[in-house]
C-alpha atoms as a PDB file:
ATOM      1  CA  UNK A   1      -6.174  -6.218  18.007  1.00  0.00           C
ATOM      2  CA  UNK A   2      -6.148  -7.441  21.387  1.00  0.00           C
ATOM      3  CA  UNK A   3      -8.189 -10.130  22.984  1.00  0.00           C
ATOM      4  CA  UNK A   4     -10.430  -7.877  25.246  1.00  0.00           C
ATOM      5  CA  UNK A   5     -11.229  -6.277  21.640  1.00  0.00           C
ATOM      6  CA  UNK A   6     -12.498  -9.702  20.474  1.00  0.00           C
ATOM      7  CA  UNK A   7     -14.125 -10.196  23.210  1.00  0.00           C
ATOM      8  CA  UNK A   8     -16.231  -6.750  23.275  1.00  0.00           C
ATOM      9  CA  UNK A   9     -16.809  -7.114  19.468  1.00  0.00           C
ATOM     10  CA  UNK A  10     -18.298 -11.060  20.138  1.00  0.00           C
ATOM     11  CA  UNK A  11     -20.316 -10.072  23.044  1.00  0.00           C
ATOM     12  CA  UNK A  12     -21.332  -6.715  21.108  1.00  0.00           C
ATOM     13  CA  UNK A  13     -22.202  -9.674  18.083  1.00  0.00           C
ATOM     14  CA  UNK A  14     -24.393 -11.714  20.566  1.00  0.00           C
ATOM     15  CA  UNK A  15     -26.725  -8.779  21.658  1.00  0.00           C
ATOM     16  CA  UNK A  16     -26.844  -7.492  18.253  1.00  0.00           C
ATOM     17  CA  UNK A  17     -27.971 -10.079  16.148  1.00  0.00           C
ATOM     18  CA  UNK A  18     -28.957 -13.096  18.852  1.00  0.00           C
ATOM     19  CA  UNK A  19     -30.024 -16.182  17.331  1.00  0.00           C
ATOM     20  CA  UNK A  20     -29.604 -14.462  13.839  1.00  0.00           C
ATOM     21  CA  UNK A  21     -25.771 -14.753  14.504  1.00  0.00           C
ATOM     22  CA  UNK A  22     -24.751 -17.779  12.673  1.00  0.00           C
ATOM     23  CA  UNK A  23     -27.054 -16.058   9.279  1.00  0.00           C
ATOM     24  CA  UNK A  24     -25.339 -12.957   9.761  1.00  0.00           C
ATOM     25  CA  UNK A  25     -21.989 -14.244   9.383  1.00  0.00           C
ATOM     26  CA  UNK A  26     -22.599 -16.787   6.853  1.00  0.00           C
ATOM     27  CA  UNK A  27     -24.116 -13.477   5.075  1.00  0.00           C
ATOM     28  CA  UNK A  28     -20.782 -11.513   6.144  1.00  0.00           C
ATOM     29  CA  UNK A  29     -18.993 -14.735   4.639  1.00  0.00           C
ATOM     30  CA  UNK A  30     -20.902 -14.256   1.297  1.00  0.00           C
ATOM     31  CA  UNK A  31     -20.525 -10.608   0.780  1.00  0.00           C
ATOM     32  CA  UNK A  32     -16.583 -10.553   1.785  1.00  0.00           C
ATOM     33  CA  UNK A  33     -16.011 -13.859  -0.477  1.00  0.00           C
ATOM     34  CA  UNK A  34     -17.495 -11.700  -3.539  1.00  0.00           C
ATOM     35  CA  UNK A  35     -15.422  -8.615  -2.327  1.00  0.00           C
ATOM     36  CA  UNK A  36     -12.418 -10.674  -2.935  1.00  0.00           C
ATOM     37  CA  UNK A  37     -13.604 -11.953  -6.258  1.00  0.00           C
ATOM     38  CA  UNK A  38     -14.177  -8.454  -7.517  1.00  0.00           C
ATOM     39  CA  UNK A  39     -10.929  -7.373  -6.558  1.00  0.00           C
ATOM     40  CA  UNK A  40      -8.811 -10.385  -7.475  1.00  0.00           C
ATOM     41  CA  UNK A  41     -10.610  -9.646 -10.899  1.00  0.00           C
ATOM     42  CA  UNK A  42      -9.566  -5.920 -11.320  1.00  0.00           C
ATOM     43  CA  UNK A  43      -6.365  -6.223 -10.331  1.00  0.00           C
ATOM     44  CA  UNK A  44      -5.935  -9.113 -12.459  1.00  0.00           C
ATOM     45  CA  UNK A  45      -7.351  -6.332 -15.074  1.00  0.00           C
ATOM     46  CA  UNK A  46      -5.164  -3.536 -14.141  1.00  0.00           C
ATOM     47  CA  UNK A  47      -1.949  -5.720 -14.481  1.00  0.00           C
ATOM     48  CA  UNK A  48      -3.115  -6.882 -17.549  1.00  0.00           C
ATOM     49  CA  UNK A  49      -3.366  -3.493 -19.123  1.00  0.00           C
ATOM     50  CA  UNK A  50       0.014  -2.593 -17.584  1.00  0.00           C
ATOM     51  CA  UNK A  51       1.665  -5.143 -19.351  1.00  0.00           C
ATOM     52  CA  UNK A  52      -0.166  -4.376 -23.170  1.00  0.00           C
ATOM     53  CA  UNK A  53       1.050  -1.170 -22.570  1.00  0.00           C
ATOM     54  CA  UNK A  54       4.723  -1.654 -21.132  1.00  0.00           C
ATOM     55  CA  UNK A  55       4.713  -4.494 -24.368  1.00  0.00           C
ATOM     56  CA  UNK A  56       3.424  -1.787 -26.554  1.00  0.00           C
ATOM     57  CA  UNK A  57       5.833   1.089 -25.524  1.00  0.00           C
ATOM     58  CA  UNK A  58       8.784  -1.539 -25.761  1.00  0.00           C
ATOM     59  CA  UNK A  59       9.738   0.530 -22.157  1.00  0.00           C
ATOM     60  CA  UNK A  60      12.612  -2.038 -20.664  1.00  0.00           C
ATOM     61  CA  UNK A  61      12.059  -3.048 -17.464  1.00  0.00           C
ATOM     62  CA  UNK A  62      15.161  -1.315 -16.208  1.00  0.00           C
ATOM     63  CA  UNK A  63      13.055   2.022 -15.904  1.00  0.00           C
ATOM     64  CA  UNK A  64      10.295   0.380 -14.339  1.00  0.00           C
ATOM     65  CA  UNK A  65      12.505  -0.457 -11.264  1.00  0.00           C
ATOM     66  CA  UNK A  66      13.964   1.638  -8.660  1.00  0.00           C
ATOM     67  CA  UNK A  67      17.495   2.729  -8.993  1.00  0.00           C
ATOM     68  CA  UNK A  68      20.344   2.598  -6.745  1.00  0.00           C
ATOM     69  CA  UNK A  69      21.247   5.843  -4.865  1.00  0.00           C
ATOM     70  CA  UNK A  70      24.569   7.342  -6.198  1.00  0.00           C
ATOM     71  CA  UNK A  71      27.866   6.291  -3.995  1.00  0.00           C
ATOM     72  CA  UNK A  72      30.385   8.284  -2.657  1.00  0.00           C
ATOM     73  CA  UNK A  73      32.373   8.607  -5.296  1.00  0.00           C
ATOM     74  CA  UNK A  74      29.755   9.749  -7.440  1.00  0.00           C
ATOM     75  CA  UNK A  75      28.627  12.810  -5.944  1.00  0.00           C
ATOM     76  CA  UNK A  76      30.585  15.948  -6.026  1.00  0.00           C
ATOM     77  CA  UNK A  77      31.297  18.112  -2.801  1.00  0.00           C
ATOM     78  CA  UNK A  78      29.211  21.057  -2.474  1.00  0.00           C
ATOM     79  CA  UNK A  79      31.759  24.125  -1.896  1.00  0.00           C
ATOM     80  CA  UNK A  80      30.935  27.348  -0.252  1.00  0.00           C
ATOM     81  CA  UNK A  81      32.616  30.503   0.725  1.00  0.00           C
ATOM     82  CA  UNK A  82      33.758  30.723   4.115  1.00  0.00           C
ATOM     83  CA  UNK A  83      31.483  32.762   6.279  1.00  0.00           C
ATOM     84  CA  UNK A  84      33.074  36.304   7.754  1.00  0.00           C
ATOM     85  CA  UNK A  85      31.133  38.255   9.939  1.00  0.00           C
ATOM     86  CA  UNK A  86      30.862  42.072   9.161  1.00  0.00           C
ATOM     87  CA  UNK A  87      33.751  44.146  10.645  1.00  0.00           C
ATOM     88  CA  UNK A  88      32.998  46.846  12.927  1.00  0.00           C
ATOM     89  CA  UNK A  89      34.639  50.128  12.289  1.00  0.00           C
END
């Protein structure tokens, strides 16, 4: 964001809420603090399950990850006919 769009969203802030401006964002403050909280604590809950189940499968890490793409030498080269075009009689 730009500094003219701070500056529109502050001014927008002042004739919005007025004197209730230092509440409002002390609220704001409150609500995203708990927002964090809550997600901090399902992620920490989805990564937990992850790993009981990557543990429980015995599934080695080595799938988990991405692998390398094939080199050069790997991959075979395609072959196709050569292309004639139709004879006219």
């Amino acid at each position: 964001m730009s500094f003219g769009s701070f500056v529109v969203i502050g001014i927008l802030a002042v004739v919005l809420f007025g004197k209730q401006l230092p509440q409002a964002a002390r609220k704001f403050g409150k609500m995203y603090n708990e927002f964090q909280r809550s997600y901090q604590a399902v992620r920490r809950e989805v990564n937990s399950v992850v790993a009981e189940v990557t543990d429980e499968t015995n599934i080695p890490d080595t799938h988990l990850k991405r692998q390398s793409p094939p080199q050069d030498d790997d991959v075979a080269e395609a072959v196709a006919p050569k292309f004639e075009p139709p004879k006219n009689s």
